[in-house]
PDB file of N, CA and C in Angstrom:
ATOM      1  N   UNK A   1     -81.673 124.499 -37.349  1.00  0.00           N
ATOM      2  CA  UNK A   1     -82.191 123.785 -36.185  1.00  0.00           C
ATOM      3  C   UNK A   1     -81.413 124.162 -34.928  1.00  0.00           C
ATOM      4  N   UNK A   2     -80.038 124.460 -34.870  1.00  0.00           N
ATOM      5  CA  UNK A   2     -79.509 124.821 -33.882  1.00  0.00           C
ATOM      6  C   UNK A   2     -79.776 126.106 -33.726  1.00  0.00           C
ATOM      7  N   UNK A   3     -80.334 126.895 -34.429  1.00  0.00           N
ATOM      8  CA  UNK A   3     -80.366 128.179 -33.888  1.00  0.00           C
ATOM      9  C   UNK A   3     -82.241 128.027 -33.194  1.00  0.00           C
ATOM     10  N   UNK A   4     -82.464 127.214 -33.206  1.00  0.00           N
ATOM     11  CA  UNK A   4     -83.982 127.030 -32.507  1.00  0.00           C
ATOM     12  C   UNK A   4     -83.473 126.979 -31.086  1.00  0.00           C
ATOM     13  N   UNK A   5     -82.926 125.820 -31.269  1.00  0.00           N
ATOM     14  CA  UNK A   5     -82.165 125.123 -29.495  1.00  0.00           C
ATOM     15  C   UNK A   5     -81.679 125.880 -29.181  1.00  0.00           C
ATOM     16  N   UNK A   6     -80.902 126.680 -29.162  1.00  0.00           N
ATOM     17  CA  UNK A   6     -80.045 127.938 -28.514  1.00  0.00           C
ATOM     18  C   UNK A   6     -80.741 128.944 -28.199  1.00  0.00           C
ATOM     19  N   UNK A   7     -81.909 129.380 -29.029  1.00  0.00           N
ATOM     20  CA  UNK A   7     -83.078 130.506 -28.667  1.00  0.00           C
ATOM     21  C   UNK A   7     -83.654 130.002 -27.465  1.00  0.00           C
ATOM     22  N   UNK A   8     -84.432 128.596 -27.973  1.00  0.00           N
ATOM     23  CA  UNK A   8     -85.180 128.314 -26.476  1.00  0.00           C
ATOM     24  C   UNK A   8     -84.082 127.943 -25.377  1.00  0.00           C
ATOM     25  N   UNK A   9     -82.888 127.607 -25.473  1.00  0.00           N
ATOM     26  CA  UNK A   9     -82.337 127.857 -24.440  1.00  0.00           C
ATOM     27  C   UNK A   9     -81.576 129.037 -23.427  1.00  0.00           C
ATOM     28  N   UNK A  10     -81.823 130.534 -24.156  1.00  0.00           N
ATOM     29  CA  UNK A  10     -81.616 131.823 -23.722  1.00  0.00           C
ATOM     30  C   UNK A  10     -82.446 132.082 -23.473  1.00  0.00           C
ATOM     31  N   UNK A  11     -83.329 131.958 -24.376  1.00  0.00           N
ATOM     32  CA  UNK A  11     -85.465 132.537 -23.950  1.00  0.00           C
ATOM     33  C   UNK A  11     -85.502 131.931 -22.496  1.00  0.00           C
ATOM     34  N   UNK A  12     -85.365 130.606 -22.461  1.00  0.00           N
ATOM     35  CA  UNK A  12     -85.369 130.001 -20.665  1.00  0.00           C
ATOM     36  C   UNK A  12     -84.307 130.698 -19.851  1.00  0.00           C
ATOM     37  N   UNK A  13     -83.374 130.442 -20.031  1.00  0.00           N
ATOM     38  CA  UNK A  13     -82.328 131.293 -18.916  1.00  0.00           C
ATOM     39  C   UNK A  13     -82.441 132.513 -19.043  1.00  0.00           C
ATOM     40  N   UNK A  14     -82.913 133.465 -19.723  1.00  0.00           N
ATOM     41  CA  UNK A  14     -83.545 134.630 -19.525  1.00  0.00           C
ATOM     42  C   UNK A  14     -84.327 134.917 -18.666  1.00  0.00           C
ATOM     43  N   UNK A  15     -85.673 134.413 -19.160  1.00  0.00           N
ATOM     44  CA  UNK A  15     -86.482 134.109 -17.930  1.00  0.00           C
ATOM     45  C   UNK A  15     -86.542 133.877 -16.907  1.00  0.00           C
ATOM     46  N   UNK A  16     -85.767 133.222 -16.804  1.00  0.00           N
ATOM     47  CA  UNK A  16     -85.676 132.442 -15.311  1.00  0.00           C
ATOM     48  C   UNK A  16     -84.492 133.284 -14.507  1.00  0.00           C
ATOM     49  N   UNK A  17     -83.727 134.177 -15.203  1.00  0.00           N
ATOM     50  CA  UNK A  17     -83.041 135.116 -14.495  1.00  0.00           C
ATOM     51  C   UNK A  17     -83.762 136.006 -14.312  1.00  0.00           C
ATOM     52  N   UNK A  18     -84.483 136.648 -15.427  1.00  0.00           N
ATOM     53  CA  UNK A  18     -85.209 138.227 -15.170  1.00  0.00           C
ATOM     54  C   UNK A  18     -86.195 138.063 -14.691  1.00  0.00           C
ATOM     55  N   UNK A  19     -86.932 136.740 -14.158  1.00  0.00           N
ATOM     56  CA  UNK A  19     -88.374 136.959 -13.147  1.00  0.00           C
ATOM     57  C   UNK A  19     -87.607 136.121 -12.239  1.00  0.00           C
ATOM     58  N   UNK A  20     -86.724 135.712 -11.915  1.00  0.00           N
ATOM     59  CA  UNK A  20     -86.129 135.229 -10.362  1.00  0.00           C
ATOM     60  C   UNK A  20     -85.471 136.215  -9.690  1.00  0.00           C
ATOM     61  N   UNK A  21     -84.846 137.193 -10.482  1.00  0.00           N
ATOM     62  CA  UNK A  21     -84.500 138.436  -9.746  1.00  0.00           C
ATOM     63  C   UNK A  21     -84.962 139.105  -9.285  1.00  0.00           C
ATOM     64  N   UNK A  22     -86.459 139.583 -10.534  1.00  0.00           N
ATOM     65  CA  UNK A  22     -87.370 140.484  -9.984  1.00  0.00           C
ATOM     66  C   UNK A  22     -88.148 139.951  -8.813  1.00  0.00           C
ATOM     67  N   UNK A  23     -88.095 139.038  -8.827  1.00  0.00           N
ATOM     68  CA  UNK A  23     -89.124 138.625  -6.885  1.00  0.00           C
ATOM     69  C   UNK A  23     -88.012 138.344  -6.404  1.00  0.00           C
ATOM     70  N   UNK A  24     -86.513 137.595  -6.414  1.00  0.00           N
ATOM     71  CA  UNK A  24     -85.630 137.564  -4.948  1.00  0.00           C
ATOM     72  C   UNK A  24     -85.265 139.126  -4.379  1.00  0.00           C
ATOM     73  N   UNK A  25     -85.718 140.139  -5.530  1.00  0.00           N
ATOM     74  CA  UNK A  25     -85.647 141.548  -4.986  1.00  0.00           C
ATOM     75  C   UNK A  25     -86.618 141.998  -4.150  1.00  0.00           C
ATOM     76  N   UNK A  26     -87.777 141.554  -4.309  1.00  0.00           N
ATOM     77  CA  UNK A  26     -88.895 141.846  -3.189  1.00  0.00           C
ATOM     78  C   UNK A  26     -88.881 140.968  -2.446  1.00  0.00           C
ATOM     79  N   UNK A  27     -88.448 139.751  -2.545  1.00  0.00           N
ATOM     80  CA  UNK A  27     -87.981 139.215  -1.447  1.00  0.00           C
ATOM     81  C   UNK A  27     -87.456 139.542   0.064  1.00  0.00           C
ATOM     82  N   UNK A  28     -86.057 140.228  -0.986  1.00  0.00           N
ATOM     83  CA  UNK A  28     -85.167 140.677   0.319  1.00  0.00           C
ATOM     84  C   UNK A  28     -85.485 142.237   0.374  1.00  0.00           C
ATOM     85  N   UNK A  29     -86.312 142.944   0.411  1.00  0.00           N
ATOM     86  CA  UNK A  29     -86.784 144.091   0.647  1.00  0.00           C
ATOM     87  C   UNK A  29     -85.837 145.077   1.419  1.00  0.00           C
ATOM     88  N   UNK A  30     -85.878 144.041   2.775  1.00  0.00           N
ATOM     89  CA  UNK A  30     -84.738 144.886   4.361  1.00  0.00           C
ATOM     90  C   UNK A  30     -83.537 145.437   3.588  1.00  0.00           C
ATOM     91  N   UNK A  31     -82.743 144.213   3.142  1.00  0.00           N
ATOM     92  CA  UNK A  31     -81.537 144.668   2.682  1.00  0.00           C
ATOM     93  C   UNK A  31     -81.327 145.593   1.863  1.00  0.00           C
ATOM     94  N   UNK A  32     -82.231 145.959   0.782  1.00  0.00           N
ATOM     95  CA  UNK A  32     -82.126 146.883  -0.292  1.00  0.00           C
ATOM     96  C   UNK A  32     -82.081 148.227   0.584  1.00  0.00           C
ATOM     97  N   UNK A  33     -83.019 148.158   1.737  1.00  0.00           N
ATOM     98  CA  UNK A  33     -83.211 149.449   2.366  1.00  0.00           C
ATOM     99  C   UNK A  33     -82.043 149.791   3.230  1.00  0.00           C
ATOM    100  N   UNK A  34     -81.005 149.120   3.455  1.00  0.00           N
ATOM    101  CA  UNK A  34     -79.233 149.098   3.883  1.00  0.00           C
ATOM    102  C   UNK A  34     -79.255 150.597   3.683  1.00  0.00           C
ATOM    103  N   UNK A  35     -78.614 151.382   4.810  1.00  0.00           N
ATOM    104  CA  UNK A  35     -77.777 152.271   4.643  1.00  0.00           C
ATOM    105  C   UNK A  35     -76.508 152.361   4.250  1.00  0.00           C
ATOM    106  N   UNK A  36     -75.978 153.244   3.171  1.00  0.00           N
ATOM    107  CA  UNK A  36     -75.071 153.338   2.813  1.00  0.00           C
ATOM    108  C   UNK A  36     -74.495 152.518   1.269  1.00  0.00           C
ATOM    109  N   UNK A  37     -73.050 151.781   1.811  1.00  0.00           N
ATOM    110  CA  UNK A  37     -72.675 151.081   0.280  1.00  0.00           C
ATOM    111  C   UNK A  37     -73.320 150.165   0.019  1.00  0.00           C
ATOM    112  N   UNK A  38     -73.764 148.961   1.165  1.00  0.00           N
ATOM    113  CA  UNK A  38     -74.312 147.914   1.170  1.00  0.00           C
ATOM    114  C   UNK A  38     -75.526 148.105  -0.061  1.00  0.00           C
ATOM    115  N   UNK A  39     -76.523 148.974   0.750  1.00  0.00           N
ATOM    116  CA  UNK A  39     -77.545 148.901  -0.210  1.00  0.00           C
ATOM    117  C   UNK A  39     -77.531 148.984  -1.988  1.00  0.00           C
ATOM    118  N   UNK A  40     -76.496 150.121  -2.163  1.00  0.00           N
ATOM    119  CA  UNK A  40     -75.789 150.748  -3.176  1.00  0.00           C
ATOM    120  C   UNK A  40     -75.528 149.425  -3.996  1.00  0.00           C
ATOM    121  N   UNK A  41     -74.839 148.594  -3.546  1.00  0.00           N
ATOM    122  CA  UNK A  41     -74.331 148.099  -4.276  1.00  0.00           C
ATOM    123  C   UNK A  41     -75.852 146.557  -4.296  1.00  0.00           C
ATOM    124  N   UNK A  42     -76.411 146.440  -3.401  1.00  0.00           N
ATOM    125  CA  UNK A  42     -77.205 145.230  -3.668  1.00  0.00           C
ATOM    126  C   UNK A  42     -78.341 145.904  -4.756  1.00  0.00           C
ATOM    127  N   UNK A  43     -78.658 146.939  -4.872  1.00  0.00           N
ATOM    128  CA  UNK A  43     -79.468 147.499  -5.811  1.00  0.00           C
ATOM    129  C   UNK A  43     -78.612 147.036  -7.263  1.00  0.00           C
ATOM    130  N   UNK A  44     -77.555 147.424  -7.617  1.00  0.00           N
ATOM    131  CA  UNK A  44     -76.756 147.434  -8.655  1.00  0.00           C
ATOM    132  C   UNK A  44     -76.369 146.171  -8.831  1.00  0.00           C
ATOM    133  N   UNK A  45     -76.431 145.076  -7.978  1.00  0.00           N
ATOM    134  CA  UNK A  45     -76.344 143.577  -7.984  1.00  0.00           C
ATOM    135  C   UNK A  45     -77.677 143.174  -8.599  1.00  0.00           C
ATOM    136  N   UNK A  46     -79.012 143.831  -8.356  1.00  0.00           N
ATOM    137  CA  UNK A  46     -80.357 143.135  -8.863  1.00  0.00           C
ATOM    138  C   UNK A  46     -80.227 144.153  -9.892  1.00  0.00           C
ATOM    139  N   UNK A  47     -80.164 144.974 -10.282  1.00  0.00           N
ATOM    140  CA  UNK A  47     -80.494 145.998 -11.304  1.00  0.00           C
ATOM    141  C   UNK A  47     -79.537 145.219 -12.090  1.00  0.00           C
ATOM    142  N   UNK A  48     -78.528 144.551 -12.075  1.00  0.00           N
ATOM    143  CA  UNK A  48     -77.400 144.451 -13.563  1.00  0.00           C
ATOM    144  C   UNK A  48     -77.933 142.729 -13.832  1.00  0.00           C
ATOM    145  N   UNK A  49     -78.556 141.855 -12.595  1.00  0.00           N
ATOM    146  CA  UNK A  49     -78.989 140.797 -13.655  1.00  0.00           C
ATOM    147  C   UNK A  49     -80.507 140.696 -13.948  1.00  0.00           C
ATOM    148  N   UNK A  50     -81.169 141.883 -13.729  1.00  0.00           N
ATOM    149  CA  UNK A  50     -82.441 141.826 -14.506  1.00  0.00           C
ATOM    150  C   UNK A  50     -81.770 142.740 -15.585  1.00  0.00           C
ATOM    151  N   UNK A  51     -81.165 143.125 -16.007  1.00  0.00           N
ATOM    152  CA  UNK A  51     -80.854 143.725 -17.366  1.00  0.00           C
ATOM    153  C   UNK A  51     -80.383 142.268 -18.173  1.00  0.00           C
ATOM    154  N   UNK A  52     -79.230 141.581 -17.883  1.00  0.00           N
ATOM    155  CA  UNK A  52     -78.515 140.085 -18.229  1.00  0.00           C
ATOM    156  C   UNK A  52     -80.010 139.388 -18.335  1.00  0.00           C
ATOM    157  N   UNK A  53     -80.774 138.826 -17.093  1.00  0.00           N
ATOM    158  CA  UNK A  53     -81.625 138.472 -17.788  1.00  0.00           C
ATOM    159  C   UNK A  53     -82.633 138.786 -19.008  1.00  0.00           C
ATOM    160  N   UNK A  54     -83.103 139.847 -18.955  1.00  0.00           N
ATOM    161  CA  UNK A  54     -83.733 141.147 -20.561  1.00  0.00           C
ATOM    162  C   UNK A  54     -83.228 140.547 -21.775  1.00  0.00           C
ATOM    163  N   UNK A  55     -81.835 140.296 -21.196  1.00  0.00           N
ATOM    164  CA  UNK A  55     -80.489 140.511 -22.814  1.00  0.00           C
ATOM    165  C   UNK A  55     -81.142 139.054 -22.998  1.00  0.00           C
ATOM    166  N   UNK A  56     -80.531 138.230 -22.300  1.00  0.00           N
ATOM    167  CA  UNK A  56     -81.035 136.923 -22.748  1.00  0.00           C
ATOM    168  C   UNK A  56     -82.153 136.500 -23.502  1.00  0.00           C
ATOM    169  N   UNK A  57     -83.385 136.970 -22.617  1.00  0.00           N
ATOM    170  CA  UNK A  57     -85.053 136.750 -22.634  1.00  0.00           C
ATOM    171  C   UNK A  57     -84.986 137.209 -24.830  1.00  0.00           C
ATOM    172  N   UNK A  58     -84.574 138.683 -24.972  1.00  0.00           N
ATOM    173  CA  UNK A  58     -84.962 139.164 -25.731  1.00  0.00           C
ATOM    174  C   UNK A  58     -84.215 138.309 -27.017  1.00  0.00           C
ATOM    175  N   UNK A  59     -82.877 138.000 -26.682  1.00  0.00           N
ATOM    176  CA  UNK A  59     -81.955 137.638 -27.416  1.00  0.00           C
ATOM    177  C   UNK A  59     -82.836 136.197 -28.227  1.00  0.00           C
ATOM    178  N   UNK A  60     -82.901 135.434 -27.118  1.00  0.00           N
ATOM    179  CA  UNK A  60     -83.789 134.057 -27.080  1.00  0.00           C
ATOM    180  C   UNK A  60     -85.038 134.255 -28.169  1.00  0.00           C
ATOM    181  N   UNK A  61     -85.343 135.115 -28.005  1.00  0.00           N
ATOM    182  CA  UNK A  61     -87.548 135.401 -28.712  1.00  0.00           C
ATOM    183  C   UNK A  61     -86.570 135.786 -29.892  1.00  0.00           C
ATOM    184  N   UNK A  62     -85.245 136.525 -30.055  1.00  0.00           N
ATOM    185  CA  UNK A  62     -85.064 137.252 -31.242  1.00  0.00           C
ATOM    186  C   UNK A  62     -84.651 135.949 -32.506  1.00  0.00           C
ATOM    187  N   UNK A  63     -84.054 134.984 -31.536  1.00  0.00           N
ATOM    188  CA  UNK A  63     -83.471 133.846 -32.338  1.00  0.00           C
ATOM    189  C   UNK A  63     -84.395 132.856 -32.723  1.00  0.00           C
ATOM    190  N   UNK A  64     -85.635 132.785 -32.044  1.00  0.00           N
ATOM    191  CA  UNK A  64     -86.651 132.109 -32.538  1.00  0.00           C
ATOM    192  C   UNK A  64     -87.583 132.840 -33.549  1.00  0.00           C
ATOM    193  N   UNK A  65     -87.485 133.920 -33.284  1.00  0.00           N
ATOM    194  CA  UNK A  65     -88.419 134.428 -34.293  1.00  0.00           C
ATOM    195  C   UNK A  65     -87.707 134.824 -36.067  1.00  0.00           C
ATOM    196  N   UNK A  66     -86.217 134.840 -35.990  1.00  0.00           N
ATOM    197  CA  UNK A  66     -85.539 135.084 -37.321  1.00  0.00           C
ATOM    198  C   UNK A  66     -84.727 133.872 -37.830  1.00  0.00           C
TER     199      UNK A  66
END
């Protein structure tokens, strides 16, 4: 039973990281287009928690489903 609760609670914070990232990234559009480090690094700021969110999302479906 606890491994139910812990799935649906990664499956949610997954989610809710890897589709809140993916639109606060089109969101902020301007900034991504930053010349130089700025941009560099705000790309690599949305690129590393839509991966964290992925890990989660997948982790979550993996624990509910085994």
């Amino acid at each position: 039973m606890n491994a139910n609760k812990y799935g649906v609670i990664s499956a949610v914070l997954g989610a809710i990281l890897f589709f809140g990232t993916y639109f606060l990234s089109f969101a902020n559009a301007a900034p991504i287009g930053a010349a130089g480090w700025a941009g560099v690094l705000l790309v690599l700021f949305y690129g590393g928690l839509l991966w964290l969110g992925l890990f989660f999302l997948l982790v979550g479906i993996l624990m509910l489903l085994l």
